[in-house]
Protein backbone atom coordinates (compact mmCIF):
# COMPACT_ATOMS: atom_id res chain seq x y z
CA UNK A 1 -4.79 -16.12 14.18
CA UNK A 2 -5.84 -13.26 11.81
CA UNK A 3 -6.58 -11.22 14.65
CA UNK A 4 -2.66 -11.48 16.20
CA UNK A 5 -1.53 -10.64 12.46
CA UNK A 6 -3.72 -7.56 12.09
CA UNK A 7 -2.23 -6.75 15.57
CA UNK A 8 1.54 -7.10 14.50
CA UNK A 9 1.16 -5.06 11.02
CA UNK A 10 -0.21 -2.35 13.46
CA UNK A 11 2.44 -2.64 15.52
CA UNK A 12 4.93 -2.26 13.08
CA UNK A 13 2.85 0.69 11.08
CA UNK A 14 3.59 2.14 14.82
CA UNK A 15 7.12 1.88 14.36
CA UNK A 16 7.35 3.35 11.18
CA UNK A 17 5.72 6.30 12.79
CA UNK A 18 8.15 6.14 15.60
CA UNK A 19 11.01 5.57 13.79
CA UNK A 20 10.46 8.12 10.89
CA UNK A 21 9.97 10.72 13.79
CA UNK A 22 13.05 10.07 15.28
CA UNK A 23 14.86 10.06 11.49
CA UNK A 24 15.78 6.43 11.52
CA UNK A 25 15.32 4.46 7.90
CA UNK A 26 11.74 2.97 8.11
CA UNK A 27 11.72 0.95 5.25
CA UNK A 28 12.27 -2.27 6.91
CA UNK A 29 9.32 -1.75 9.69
CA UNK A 30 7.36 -1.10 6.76
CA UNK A 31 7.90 -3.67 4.48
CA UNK A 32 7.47 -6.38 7.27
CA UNK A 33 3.98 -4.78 7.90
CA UNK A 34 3.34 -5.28 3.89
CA UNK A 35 4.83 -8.59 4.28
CA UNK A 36 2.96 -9.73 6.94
CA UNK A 37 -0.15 -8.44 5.56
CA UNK A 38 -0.16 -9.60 1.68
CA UNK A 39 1.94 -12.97 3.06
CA UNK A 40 3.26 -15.71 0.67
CA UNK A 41 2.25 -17.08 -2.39
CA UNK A 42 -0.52 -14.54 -3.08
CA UNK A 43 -1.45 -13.63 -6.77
CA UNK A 44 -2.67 -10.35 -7.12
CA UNK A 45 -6.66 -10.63 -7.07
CA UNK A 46 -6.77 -14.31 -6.36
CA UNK A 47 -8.87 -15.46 -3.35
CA UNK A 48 -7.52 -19.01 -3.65
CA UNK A 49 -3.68 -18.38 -3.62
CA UNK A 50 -2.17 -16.83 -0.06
CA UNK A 51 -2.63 -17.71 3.10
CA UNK A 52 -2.40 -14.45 5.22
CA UNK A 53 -5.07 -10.90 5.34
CA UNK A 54 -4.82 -10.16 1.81
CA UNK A 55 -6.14 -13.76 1.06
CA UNK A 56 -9.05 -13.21 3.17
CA UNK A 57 -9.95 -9.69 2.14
CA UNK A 58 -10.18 -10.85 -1.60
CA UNK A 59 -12.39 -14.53 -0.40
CA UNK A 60 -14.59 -11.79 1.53
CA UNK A 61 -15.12 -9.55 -1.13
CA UNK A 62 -16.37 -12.36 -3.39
CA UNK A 63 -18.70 -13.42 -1.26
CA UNK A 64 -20.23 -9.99 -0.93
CA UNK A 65 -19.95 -9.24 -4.73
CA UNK A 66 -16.92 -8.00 -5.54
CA UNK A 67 -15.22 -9.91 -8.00
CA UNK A 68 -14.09 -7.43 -10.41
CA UNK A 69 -10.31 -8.42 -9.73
CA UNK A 70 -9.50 -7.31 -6.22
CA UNK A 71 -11.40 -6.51 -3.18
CA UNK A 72 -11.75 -2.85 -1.90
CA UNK A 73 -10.47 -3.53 1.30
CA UNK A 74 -7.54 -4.61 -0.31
CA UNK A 75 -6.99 -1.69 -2.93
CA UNK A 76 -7.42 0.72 0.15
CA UNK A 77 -4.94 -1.38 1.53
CA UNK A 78 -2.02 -1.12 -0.87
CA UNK A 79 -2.89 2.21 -1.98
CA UNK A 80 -2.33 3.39 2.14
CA UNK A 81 1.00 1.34 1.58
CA UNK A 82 2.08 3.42 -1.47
């Protein structure tokens, strides 16, 4: 399942390449990447809440050590989204 996610947020990053070269609005490809990736019910930082990438990033990340808040992968993450 993750796998089929990660492929359909890179999809849609793809589109908001496509469509910003073209000069169409690409804030709704976007956001449905961000969606897709952070899901619902996620707290910021919190490995038990969420269900989708972000969720797993952040239960990964404490089991190799990092649980100062959230994961790197996921910082990277939203600050590539930014």
């Amino acid at each position: 399942m993750a796998l089929n996610i990660r492929m359909f947020i890179i999809h849609k990053l793809y589109d908001t390449i496509y469509e910003c070269r073209d000069g169409k609005d690409i804030l709704d490809s976007l956001d449905e990447a961000i969606s897709f990736y952070i899901g619902a019910g996620q707290d910021q930082g919190d490995m038990n809440a969420g269900y989708l990438l972000y969720s797993l990033a952040e239960s990964m990340g404490y089991h190799f050590g990092q649980m100062n808040g959230q994961s790197i992968v996921n910082i990277q993450m939203l600050s590539f989204f930014s």
